[in-house]
N, C-alpha and C. Protein backbone atom coordinates (compact mmCIF):
# COMPACT_ATOMS: atom_id res chain seq x y z
N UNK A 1 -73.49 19.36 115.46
CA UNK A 1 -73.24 18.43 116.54
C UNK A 1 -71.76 18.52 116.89
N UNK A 2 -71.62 18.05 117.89
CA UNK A 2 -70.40 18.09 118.72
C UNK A 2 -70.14 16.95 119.59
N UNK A 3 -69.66 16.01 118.98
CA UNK A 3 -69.35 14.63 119.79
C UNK A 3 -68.00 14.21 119.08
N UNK A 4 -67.78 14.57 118.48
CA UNK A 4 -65.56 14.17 117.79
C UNK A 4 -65.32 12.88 117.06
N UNK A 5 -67.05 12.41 116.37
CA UNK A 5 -67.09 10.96 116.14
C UNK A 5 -67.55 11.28 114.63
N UNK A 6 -66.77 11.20 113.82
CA UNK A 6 -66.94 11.64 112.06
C UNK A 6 -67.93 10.14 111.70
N UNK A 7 -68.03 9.13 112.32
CA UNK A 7 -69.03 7.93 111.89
C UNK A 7 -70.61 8.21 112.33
N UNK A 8 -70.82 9.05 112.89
CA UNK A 8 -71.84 9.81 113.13
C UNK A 8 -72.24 11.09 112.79
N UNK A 9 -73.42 11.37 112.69
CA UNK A 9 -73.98 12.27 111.99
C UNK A 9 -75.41 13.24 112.13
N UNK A 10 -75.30 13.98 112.01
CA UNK A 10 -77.06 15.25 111.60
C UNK A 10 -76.82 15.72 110.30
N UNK A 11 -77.88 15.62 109.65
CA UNK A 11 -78.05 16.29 108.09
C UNK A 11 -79.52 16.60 108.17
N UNK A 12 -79.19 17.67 106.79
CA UNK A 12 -80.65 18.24 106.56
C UNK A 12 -80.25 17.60 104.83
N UNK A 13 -81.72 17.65 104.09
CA UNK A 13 -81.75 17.65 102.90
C UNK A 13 -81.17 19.05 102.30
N UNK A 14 -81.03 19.21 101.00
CA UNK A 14 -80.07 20.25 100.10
C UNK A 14 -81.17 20.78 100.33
N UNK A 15 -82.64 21.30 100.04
CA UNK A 15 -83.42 21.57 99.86
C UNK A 15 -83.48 22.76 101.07
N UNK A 16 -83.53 22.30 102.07
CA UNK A 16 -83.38 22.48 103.81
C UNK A 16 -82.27 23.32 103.59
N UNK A 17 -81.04 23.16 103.60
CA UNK A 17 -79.76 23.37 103.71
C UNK A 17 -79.29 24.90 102.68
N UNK A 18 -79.92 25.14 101.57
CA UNK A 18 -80.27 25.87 100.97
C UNK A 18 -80.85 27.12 101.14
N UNK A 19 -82.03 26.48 101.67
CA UNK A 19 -83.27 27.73 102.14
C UNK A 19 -82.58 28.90 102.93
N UNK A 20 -82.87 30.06 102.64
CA UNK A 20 -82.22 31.56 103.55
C UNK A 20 -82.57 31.46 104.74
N UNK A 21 -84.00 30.78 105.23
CA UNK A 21 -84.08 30.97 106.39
C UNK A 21 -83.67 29.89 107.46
N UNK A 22 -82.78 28.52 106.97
CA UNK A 22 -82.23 27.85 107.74
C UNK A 22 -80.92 28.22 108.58
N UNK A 23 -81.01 27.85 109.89
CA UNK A 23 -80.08 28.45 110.75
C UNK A 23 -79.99 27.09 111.64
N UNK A 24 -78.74 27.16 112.26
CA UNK A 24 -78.89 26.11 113.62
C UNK A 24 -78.03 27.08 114.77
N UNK A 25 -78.32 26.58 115.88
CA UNK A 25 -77.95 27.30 116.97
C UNK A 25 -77.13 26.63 117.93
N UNK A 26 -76.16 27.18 118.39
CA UNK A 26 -75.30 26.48 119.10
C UNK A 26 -75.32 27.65 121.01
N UNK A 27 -76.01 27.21 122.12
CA UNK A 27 -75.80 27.81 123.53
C UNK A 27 -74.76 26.90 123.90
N UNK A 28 -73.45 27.65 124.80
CA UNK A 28 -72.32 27.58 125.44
C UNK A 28 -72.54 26.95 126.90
N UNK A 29 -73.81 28.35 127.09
CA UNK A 29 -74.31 27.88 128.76
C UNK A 29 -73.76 28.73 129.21
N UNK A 30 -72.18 29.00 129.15
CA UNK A 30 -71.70 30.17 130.14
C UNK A 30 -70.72 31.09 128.60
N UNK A 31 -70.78 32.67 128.86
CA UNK A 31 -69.69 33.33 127.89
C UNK A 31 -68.74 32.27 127.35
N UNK A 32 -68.44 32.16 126.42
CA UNK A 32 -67.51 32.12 125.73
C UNK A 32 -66.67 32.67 124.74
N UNK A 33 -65.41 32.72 124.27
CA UNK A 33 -64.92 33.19 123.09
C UNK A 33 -64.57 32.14 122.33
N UNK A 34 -65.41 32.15 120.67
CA UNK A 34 -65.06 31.32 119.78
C UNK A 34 -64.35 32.30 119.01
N UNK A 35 -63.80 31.39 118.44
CA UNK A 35 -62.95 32.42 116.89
C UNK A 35 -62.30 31.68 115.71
N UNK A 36 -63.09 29.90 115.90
CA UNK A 36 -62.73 29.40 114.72
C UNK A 36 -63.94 27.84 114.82
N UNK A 37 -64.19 27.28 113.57
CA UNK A 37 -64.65 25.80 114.02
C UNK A 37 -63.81 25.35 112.52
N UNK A 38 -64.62 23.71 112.84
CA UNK A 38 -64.19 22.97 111.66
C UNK A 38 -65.51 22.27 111.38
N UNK A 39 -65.94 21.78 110.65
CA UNK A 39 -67.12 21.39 109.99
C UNK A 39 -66.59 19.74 108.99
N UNK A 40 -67.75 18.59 109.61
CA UNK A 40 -67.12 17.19 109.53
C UNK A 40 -67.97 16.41 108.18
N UNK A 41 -67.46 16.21 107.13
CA UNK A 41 -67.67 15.23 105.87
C UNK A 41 -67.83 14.27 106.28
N UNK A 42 -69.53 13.47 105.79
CA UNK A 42 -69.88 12.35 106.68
C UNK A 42 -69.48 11.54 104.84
N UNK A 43 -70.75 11.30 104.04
CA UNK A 43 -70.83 10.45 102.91
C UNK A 43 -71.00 11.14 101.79
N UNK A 44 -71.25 12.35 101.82
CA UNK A 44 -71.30 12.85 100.46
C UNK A 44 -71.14 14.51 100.56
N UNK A 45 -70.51 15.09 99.12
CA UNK A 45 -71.09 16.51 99.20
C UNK A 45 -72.33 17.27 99.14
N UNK A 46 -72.64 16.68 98.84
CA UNK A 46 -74.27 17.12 99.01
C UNK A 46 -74.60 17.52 100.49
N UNK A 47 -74.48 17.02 101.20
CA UNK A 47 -75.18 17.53 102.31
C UNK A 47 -73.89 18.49 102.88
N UNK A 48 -72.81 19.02 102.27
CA UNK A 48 -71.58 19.70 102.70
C UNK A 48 -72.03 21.34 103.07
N UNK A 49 -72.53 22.06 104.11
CA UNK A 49 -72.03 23.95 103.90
C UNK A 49 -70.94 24.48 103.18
N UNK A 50 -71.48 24.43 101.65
CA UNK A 50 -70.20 25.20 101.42
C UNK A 50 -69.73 26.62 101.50
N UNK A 51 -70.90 27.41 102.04
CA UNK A 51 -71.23 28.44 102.51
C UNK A 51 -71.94 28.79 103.52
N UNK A 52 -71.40 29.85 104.67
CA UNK A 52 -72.54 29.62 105.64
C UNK A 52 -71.75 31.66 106.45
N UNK A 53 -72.83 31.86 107.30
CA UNK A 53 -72.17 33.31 108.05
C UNK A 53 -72.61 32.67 110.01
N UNK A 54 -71.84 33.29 110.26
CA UNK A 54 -71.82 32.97 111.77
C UNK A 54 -71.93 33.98 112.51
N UNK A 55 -72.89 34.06 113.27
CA UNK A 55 -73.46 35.09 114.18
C UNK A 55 -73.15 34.67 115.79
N UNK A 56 -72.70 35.81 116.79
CA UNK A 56 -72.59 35.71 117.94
C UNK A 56 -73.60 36.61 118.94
N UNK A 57 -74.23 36.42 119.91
CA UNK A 57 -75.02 37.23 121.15
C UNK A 57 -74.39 36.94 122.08
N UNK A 58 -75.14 37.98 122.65
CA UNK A 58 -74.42 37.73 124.46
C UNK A 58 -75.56 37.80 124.96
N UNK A 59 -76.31 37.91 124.95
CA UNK A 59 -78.38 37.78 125.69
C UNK A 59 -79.16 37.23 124.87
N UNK A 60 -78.81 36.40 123.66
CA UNK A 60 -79.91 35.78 122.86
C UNK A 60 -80.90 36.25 122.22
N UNK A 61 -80.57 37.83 122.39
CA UNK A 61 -81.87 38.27 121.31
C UNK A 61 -80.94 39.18 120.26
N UNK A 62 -79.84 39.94 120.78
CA UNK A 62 -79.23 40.62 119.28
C UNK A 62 -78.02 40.12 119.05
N UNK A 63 -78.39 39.57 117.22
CA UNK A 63 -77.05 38.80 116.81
C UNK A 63 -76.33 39.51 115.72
N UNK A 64 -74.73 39.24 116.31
CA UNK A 64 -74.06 39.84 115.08
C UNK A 64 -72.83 39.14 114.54
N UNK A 65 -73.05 39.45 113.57
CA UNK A 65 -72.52 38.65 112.14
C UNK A 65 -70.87 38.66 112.45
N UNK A 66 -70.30 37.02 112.85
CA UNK A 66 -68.82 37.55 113.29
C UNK A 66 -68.14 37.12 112.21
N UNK A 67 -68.23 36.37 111.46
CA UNK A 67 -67.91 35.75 109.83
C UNK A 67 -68.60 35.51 108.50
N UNK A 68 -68.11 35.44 107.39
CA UNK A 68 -68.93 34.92 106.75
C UNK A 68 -67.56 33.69 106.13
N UNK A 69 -68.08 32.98 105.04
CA UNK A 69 -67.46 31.49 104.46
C UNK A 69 -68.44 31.40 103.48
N UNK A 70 -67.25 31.22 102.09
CA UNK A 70 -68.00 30.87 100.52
C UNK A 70 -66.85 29.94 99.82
N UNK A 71 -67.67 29.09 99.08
CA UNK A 71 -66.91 28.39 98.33
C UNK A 71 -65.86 27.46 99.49
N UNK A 72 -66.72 26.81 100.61
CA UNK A 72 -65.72 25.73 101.17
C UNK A 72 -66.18 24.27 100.38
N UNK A 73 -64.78 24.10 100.42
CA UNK A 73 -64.63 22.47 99.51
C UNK A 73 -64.54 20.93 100.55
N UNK A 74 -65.34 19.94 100.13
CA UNK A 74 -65.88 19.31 100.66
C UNK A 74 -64.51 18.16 101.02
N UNK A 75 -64.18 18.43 102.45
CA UNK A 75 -62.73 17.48 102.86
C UNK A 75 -63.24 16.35 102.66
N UNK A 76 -63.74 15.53 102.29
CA UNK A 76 -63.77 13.96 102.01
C UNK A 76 -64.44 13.02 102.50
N UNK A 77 -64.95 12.09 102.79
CA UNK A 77 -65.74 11.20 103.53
C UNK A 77 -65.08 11.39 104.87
N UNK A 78 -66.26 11.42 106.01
CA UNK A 78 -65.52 10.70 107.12
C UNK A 78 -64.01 11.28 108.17
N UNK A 79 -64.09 12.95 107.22
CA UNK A 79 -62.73 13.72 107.06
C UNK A 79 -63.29 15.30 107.92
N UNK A 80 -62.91 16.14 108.89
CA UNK A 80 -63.07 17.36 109.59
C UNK A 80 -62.22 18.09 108.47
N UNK A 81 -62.67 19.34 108.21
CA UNK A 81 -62.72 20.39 107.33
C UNK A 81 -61.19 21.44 107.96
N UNK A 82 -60.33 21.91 107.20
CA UNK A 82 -59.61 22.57 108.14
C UNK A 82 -60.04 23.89 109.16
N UNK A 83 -59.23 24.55 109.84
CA UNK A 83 -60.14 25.08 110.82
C UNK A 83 -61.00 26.76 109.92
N UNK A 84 -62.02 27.14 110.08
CA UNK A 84 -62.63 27.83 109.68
C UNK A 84 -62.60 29.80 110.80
N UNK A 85 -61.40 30.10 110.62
CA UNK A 85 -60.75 30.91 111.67
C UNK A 85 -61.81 32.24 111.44
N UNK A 86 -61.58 33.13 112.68
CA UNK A 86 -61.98 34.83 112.33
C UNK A 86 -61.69 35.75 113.78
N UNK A 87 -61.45 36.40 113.25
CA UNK A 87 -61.11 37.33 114.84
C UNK A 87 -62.27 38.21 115.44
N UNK A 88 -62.23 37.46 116.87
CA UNK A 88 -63.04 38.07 117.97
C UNK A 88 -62.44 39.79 118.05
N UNK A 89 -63.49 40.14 117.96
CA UNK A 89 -63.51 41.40 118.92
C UNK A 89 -64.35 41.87 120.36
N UNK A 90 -63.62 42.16 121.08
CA UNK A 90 -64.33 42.31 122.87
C UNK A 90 -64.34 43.94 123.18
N UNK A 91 -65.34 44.18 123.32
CA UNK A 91 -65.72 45.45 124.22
C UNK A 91 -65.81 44.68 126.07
N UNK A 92 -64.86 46.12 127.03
CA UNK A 92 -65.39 45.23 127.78
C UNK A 92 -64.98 46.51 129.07
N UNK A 93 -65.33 46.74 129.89
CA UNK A 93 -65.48 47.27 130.81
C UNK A 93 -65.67 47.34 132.25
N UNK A 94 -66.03 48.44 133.25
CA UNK A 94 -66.66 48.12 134.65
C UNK A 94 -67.89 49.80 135.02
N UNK A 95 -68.75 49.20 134.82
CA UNK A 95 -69.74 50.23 135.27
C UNK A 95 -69.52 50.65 136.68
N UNK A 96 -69.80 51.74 137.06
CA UNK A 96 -69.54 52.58 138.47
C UNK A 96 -71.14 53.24 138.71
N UNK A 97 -71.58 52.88 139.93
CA UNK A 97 -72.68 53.57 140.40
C UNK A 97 -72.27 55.03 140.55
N UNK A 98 -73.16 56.24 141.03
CA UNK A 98 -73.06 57.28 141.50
C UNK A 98 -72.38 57.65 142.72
N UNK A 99 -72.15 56.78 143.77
CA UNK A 99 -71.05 56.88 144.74
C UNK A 99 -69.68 56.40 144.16
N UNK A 100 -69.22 55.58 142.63
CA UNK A 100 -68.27 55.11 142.67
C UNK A 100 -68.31 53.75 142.95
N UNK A 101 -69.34 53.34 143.47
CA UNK A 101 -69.18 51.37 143.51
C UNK A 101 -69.90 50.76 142.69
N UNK A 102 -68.70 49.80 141.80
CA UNK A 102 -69.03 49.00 140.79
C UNK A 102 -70.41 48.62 141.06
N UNK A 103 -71.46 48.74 139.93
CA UNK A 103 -72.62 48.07 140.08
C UNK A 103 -72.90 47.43 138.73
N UNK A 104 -74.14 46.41 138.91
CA UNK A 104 -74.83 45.56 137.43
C UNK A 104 -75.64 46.73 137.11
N UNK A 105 -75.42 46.42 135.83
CA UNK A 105 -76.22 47.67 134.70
C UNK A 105 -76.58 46.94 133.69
N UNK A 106 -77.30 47.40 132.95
CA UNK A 106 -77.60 46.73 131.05
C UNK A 106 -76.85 47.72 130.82
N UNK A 107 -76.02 47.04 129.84
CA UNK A 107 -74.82 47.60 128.79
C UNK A 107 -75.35 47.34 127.52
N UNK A 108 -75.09 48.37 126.66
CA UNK A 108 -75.60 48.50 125.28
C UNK A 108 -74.43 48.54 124.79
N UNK A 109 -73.62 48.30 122.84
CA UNK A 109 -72.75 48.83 122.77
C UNK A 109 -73.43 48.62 121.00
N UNK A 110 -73.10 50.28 120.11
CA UNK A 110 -73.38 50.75 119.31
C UNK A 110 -72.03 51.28 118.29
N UNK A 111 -72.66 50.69 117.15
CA UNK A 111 -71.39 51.30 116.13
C UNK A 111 -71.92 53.01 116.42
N UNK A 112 -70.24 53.70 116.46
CA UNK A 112 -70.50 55.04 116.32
C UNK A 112 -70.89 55.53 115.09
N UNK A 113 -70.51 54.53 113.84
CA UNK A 113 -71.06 55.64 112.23
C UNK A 113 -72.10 55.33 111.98
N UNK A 114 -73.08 54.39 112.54
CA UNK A 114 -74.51 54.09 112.16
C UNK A 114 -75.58 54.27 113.39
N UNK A 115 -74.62 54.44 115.06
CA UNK A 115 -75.90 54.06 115.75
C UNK A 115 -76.76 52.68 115.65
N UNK A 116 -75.61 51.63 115.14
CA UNK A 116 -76.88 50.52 115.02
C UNK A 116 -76.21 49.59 116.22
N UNK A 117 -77.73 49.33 116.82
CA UNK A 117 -77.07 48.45 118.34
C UNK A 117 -76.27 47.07 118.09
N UNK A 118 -75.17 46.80 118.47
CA UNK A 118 -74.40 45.75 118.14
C UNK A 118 -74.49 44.63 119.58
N UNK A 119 -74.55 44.79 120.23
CA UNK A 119 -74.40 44.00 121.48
C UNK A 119 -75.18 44.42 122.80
N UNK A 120 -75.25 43.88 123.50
CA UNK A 120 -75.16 43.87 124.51
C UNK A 120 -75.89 42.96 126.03
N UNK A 121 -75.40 43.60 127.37
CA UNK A 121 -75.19 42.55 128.19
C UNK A 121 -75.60 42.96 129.57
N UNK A 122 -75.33 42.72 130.28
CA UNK A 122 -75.66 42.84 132.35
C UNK A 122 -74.55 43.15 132.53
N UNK A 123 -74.04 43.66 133.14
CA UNK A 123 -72.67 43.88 133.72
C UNK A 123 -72.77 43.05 135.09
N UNK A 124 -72.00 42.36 135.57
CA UNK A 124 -72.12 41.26 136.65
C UNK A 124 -72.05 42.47 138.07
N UNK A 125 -72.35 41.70 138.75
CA UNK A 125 -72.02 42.39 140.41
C UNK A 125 -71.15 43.36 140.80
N UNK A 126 -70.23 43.02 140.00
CA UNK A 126 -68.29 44.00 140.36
C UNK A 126 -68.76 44.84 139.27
N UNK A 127 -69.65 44.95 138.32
CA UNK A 127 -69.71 46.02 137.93
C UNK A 127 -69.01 45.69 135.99
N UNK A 128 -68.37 44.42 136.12
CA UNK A 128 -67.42 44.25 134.83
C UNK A 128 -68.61 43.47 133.06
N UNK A 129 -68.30 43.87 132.73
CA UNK A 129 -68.82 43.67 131.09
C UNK A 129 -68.07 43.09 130.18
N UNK A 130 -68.51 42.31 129.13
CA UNK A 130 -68.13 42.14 128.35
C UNK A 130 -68.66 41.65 126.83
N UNK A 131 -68.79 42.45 125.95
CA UNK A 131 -69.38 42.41 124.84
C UNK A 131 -68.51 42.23 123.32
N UNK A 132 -68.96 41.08 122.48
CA UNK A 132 -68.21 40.06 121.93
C UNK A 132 -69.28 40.83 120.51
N UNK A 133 -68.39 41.56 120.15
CA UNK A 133 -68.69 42.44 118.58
C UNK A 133 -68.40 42.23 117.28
N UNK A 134 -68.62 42.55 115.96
CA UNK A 134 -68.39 41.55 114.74
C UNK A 134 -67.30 42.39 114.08
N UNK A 135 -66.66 43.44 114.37
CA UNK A 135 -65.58 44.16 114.49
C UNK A 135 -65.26 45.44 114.88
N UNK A 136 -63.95 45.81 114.68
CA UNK A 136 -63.21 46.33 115.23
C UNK A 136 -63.52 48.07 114.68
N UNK A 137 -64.59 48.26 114.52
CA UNK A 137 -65.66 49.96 114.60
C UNK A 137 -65.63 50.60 115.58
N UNK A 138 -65.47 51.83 115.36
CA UNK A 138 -65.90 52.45 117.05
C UNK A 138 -67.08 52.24 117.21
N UNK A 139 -67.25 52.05 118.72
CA UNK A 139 -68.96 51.95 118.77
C UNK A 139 -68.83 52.99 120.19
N UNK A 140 -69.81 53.39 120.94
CA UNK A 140 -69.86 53.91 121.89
C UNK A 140 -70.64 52.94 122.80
N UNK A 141 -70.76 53.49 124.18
CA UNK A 141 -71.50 51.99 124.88
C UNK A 141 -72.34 53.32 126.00
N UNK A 142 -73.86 52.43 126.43
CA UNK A 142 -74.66 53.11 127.05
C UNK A 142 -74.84 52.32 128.06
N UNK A 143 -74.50 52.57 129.62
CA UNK A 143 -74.75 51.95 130.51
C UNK A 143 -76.04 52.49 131.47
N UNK A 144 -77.25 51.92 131.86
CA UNK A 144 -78.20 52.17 131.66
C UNK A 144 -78.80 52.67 133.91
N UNK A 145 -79.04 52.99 134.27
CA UNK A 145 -79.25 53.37 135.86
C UNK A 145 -79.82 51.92 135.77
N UNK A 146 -79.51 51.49 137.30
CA UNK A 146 -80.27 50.79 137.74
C UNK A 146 -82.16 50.65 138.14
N UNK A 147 -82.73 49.64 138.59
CA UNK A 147 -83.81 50.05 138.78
C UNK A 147 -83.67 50.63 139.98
N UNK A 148 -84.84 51.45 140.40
CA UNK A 148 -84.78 52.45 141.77
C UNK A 148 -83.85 53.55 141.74
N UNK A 149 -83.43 53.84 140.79
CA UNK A 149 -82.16 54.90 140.55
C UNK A 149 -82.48 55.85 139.67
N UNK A 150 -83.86 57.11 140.35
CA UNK A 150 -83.94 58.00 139.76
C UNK A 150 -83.31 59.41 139.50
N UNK A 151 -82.38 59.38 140.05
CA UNK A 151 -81.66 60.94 140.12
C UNK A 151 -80.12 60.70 139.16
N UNK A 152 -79.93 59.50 138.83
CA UNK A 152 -79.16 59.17 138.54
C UNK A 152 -78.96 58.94 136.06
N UNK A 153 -78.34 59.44 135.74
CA UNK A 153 -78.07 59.62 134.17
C UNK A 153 -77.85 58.23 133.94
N UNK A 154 -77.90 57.88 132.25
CA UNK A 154 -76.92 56.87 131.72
C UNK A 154 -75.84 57.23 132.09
N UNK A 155 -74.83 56.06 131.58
CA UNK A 155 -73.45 56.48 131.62
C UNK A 155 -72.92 56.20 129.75
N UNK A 156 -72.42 57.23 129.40
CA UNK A 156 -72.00 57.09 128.07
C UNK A 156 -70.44 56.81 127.72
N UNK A 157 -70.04 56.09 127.02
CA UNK A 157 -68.61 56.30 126.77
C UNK A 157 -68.43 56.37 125.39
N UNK A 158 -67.65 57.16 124.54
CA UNK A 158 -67.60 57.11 123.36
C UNK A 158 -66.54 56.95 122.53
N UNK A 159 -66.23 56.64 121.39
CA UNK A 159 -65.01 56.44 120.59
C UNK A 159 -64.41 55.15 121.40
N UNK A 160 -64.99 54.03 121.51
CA UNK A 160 -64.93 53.25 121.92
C UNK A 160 -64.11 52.10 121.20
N UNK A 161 -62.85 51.56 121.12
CA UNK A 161 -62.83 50.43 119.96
C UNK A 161 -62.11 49.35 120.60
N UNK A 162 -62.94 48.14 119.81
CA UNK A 162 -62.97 47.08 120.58
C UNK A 162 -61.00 46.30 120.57
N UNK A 163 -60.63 45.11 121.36
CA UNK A 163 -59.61 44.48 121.34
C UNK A 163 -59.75 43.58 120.41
């Protein structure tokens, strides 16, 4: 939750909180860049994350791992946690149609030593991208023809590394 009011609260039981497959999800609504939170001590440690990994998408279906956090200690009743930092990395670009004018594409972007897909996104109208990666790997990026655009290749770029 996100309301700036430590007298209020969401908890799960330890039980809950525990389990591998508990997750909660946080939508922005529009891109954003995070690169730190803080996490708020209501009444007890028990219900505290003292461990947790944080995953980012940019289309809601592939997530990648932008932190992990072990062994955080429980700031106190009623008390916000100090800030829980990590560095963004951005792939980011402008796709070019076959005449040269910026166009929307699906953008893929792939670590180069595994080939494993890390991101990706639409490239907006002007043609510009931007893909929010879990570090700083080369990846290469595959920008994909439009629909109705048969004569036309991917576009590949390679040795790619992110900011």
């Amino acid at each position: 939750m996100s309301d700036n009011n430590l007298t209020t609260r969401v908890y799960w039981t330890q039980a809950h909180a525990q389990d591998t497959t508990f997750w909660m999800k946080w939508d922005f609504g529009t891109p954003t860049t995070v690169d730190g939170m803080k996490q708020g001590g209501y009444d007890t440690s028990d219900r505290y994350c003292s461990a947790f990994t944080v995953q980012g998408s940019n289309d809601d279906s592939i997530w990648v791992d932008v932190a992990s956090f072990t062994g955080l200690a429980y700031p106190g009743n009623n008390t916000l946690s100090s800030a829980y930092a990590w560095t963004s990395f951005l792939l980011s670009g402008t796709v070019f149609d076959a005449s040269g004018t910026p166009a929307a594409r699906k953008v893929y972007a792939y670590l180069r030593s595994t080939g494993v897909l890390v991101g990706s996104t639409t490239s907006a109208s002007d043609g510009t991208y931007a893909i929010s990666v879990g570090s700083n790997a080369e990846t290469f990026i595959v920008a994909l023809p439009g629909s109705g655009e048969t004569t036309v290749n991917a576009q590949v770029l390679d040795r790619v590394v992110p900011l």
